[in-house]
Protein backbone atom coordinates (compact mmCIF):
# COMPACT_ATOMS: atom_id res chain seq x y z
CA UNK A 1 80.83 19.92 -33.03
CA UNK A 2 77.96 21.13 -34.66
CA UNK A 3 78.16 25.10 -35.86
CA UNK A 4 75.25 27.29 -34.76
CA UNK A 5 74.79 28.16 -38.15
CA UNK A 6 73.98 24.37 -38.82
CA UNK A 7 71.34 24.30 -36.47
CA UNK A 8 69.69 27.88 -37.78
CA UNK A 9 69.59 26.42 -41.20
CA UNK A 10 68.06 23.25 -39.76
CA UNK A 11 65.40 25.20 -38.37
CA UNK A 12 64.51 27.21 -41.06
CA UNK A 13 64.51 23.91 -43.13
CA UNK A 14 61.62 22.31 -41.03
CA UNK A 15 59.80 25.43 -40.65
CA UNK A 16 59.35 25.40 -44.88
CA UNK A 17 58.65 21.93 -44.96
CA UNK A 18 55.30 22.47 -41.80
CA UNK A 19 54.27 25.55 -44.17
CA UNK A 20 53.96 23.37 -47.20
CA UNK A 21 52.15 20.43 -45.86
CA UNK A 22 49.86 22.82 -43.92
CA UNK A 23 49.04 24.38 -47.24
CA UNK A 24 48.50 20.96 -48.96
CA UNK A 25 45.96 19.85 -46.39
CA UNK A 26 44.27 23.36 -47.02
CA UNK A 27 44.22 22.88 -50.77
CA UNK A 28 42.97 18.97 -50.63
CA UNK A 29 40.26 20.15 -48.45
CA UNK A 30 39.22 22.94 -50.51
CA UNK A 31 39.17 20.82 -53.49
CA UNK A 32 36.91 17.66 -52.05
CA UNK A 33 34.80 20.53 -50.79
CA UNK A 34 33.99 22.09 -53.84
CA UNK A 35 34.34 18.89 -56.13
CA UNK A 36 30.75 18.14 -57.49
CA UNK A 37 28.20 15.51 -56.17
CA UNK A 38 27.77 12.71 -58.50
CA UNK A 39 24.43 12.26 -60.04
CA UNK A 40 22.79 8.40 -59.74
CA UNK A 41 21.66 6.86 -62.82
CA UNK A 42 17.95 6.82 -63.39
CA UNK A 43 15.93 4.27 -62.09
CA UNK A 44 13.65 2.46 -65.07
CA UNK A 45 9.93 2.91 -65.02
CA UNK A 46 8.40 0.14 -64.08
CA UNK A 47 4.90 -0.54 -66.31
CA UNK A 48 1.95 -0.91 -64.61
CA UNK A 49 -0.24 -4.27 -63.24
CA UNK A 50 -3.03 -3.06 -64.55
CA UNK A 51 -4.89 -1.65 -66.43
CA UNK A 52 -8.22 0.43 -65.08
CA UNK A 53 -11.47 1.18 -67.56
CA UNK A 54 -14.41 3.49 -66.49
CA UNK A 55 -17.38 3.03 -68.48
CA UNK A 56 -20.04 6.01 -68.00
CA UNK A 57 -23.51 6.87 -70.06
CA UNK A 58 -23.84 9.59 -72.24
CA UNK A 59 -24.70 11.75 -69.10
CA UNK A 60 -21.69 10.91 -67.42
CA UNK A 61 -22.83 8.44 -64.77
CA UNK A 62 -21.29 5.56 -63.69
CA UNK A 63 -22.79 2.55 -65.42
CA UNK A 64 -22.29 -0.63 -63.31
CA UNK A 65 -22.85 -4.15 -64.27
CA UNK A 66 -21.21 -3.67 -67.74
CA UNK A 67 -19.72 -6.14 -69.32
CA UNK A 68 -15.78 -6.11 -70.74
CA UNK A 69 -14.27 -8.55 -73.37
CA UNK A 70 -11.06 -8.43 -74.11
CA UNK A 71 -9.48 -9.93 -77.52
CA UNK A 72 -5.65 -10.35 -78.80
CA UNK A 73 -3.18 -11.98 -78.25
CA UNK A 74 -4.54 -11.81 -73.97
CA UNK A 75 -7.85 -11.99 -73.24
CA UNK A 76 -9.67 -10.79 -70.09
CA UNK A 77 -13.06 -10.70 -69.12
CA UNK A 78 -14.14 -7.98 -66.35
CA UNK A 79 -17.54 -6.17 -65.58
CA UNK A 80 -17.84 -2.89 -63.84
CA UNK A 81 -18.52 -2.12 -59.87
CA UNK A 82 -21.02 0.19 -58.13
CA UNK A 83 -18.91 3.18 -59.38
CA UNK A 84 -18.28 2.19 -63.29
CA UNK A 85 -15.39 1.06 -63.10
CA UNK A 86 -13.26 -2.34 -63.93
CA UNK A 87 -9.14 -3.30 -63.76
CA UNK A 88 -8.01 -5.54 -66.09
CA UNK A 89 -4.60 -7.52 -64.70
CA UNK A 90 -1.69 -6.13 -67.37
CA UNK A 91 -1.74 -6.93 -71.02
CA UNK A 92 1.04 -7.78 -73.13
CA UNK A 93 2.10 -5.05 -75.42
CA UNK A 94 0.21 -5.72 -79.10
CA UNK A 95 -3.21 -4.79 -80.84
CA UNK A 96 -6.44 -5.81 -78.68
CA UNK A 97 -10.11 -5.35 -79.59
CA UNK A 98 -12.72 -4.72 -76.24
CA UNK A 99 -16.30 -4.67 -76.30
CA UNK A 100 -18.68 -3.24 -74.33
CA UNK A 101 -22.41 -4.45 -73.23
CA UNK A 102 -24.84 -3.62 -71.16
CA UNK A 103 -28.58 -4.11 -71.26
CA UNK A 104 -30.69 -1.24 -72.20
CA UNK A 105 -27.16 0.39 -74.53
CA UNK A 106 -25.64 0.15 -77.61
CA UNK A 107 -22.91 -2.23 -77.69
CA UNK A 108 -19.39 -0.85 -78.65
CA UNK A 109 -16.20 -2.04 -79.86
CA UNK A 110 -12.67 -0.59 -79.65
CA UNK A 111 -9.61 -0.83 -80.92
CA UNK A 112 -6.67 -0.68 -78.49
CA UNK A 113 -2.56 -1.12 -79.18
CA UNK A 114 -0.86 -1.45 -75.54
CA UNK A 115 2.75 -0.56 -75.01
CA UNK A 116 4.62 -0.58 -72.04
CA UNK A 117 1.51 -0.82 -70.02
CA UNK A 118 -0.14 2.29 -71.84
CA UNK A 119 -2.31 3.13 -71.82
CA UNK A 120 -3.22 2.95 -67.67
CA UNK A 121 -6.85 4.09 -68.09
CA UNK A 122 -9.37 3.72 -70.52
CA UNK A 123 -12.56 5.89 -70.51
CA UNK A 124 -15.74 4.83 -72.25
CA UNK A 125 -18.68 6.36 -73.04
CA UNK A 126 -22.22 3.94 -74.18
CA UNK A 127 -25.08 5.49 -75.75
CA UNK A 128 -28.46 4.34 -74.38
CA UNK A 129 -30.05 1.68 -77.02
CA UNK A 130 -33.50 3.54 -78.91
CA UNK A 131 -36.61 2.63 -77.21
CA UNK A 132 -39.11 0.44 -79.60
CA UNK A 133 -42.18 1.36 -79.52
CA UNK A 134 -44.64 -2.05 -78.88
CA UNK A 135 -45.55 -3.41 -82.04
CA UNK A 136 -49.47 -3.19 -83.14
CA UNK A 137 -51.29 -6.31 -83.57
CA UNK A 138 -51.66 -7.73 -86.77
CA UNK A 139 -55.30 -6.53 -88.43
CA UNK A 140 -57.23 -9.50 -88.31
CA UNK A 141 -57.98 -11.02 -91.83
CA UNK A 142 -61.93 -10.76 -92.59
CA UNK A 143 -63.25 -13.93 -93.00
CA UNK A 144 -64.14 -14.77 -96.36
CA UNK A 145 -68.16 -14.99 -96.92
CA UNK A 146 -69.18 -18.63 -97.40
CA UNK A 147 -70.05 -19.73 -100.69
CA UNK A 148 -73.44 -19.33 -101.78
CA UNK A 149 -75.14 -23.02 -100.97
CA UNK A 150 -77.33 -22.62 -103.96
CA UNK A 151 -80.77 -23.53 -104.27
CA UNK A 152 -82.30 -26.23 -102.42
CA UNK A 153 -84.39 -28.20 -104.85
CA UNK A 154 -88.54 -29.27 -103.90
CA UNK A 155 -89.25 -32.13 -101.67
CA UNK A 156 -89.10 -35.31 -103.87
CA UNK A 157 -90.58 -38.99 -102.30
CA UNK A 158 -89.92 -41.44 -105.51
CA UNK A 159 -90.90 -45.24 -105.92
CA UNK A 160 -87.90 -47.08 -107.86
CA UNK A 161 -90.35 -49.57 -109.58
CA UNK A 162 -92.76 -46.92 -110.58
CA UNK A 163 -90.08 -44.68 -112.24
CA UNK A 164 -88.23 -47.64 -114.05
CA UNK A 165 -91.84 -48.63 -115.55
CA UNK A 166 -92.13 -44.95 -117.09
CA UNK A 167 -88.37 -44.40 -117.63
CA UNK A 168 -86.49 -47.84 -118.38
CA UNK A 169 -83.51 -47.55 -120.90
CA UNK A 170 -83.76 -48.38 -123.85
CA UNK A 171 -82.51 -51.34 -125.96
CA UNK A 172 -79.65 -49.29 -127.95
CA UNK A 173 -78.81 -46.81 -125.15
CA UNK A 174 -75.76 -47.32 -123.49
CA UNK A 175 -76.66 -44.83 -120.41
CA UNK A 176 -79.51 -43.46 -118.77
CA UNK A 177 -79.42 -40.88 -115.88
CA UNK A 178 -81.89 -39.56 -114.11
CA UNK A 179 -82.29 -36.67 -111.31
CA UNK A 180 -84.37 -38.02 -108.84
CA UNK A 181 -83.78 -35.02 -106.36
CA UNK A 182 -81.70 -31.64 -105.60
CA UNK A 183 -80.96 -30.25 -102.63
CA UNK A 184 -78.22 -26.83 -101.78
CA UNK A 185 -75.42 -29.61 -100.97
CA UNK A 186 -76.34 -32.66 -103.06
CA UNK A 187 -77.89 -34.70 -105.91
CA UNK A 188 -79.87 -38.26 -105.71
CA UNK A 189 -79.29 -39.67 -109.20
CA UNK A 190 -80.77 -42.69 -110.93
CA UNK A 191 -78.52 -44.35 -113.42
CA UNK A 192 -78.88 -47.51 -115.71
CA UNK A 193 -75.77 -48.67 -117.26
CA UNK A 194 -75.93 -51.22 -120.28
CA UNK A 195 -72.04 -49.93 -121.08
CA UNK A 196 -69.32 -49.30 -118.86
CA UNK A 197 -68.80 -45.65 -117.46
CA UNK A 198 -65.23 -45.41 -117.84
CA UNK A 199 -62.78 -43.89 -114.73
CA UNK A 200 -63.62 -40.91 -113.68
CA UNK A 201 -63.14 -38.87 -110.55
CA UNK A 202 -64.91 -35.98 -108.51
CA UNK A 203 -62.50 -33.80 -106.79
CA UNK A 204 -64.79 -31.71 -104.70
CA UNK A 205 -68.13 -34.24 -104.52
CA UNK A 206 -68.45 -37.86 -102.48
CA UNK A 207 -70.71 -40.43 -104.00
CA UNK A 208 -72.22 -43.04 -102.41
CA UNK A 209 -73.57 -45.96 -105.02
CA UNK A 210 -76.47 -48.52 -104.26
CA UNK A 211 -77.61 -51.30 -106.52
CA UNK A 212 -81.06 -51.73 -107.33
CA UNK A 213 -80.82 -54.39 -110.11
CA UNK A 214 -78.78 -55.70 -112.12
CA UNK A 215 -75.19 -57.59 -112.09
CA UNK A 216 -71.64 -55.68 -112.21
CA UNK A 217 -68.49 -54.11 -110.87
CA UNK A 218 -67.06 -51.08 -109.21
CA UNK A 219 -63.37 -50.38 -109.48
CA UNK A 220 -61.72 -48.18 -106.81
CA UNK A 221 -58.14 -47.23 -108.06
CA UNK A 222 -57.05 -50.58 -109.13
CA UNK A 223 -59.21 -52.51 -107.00
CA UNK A 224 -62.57 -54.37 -108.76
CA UNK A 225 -65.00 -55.12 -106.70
CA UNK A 226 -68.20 -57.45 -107.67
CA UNK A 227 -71.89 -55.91 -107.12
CA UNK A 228 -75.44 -57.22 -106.86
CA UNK A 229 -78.45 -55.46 -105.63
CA UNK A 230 -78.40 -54.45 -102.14
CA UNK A 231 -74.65 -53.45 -102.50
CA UNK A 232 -73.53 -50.25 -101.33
CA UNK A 233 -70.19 -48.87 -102.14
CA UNK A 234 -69.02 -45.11 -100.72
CA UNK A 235 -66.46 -43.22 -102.75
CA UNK A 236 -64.73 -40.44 -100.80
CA UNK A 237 -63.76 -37.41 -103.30
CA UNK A 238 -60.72 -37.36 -105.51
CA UNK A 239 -60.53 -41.46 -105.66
CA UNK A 240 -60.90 -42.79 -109.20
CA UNK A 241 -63.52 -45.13 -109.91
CA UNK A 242 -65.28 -47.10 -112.92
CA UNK A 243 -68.40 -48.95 -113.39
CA UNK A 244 -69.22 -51.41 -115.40
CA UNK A 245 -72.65 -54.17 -116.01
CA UNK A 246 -71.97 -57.77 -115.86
CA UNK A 247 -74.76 -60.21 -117.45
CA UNK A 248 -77.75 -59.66 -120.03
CA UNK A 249 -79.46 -57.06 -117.96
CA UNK A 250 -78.91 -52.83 -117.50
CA UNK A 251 -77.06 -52.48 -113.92
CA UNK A 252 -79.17 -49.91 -112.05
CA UNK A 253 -77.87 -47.99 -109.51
CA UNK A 254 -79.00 -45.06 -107.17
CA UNK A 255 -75.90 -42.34 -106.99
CA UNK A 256 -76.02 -39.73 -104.71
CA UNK A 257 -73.04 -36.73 -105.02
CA UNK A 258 -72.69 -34.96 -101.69
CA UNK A 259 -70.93 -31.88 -101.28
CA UNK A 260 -72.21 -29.59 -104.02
CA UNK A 261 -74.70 -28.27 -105.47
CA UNK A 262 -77.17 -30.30 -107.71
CA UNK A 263 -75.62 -31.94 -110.29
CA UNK A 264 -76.99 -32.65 -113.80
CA UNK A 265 -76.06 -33.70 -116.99
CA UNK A 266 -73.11 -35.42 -118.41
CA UNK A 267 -70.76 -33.80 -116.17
CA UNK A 268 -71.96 -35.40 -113.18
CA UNK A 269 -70.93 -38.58 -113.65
């Protein structure tokens, strides 16, 4: 038979144990109470898509319409809206060069290193292009004064026969010449030919040639050509040519040098 003391002891027992547990719950409570929230990690910044460029004048105004180019190792091409500005999809990071043009500014070129999508926005400013003034016309050159003509020699009407009668070359000359008549741009000449006249040429005259008696030959560059009286051969300036008689008698020929003034002398020929 259980003692009463047994059971008092019992009871004091279970009493000590409902005290501790009571306090145990207090404590665990207490403690998940005042135990500190933990802090999440940070969350990584994400880069941006793109990349935005405003491109104003030196006023500050929008400047629409102008024109982006982007170089490296991306490239994009973009122009700017009603309110100056342009996005560019995102560029790798690295070294870029963009240029800027619009009509009526001065065109600009920048250097740009992106990293990690930086940077986001990109202002530019474009300075207005100098205004040329329109150029003058060129001062018309004077026109040079013609050359004097010269003198425009008298009137001359001449019968062939009658002037070789009176002026017929002589047995032992080689040449005769004779000025039949002068005007400001040309000279009628008379010439009798018992020896050639050797090549010569007239750079700035024409001659036309007519036989009046007489046997020979004209050469033209390396062409020979066989005359008679009546013949007429026309030598445009600058072309070499000879003459030269052909049988017992002189060759007589009318030359006539156009396109100076008179001509005389040995030089004329």
């Amino acid at each position: 038979m259980v003692s009463i003391a047994s059971i008092l002891q019992l009871i004091q027992s279970m009493k000590l144990l409902f005290a501790t547990g009571i306090a145990v719950i207090v404590v665990a409570g207490l403690a998940a109470q005042t135990r500190a929230p933990q802090k999440r990690p940070p969350q990584p910044r994400r880069p941006p898509t793109e990349t935005q460029i405003i491109v104003r004048d030196q006023s500050g105004m929008a400047l629409p319409g102008a024109r982006i180019a982007v170089s490296g190792s991306m490239t994009r091409q973009a122009t700017t809206g009603a309110d100056g500005t342009a996005a560019l999809a995102a560029l790798a990071d690295g070294p870029y060069r963009l240029r800027f043009e619009h009509e009526g500014f001065i065109t600009l070129e920048r250097e740009l290193t992106m990293k990690g999508g930086q940077p986001g926005i990109i202002d530019v400013v474009l300075s207005a292009a100098p205004t040329l003034s329109p150029a003058r016309p060129p001062t018309p050159t004077p026109a040079p004064a013609p050359a004097s003509a010269g003198a425009s020699g008298e009137p001359a009407n001449v019968s062939i026969p009658a002037f070789l009668d009176k002026n017929f070359i002589g047995l032992r000359d080689p040449l005769k010449e004779s000025v039949l008549g002068c005007t400001a741009g040309g000279t009628t000449r008379l010439l009798q030919l018992r020896d050639p006249l050797a090549g010569h040429v007239h750079p700035n005259l024409d001659e036309v040639l007519y036989v009046v008696a007489g046997e020979g030959a004209v050469r033209l560059g390396d062409q020979t050509t066989a005359v008679s009286a009546g013949s007429l051969t026309v030598i445009p300036r600058g072309v070499a040519h000879a003459i030269e008689r052909r049988g017992k008698n002189p060759l007589i020929v009318i030359s006539t040098l156009a396109g100076g003034p008179c001509q005389t002398g040995a030089g004329s020929r």
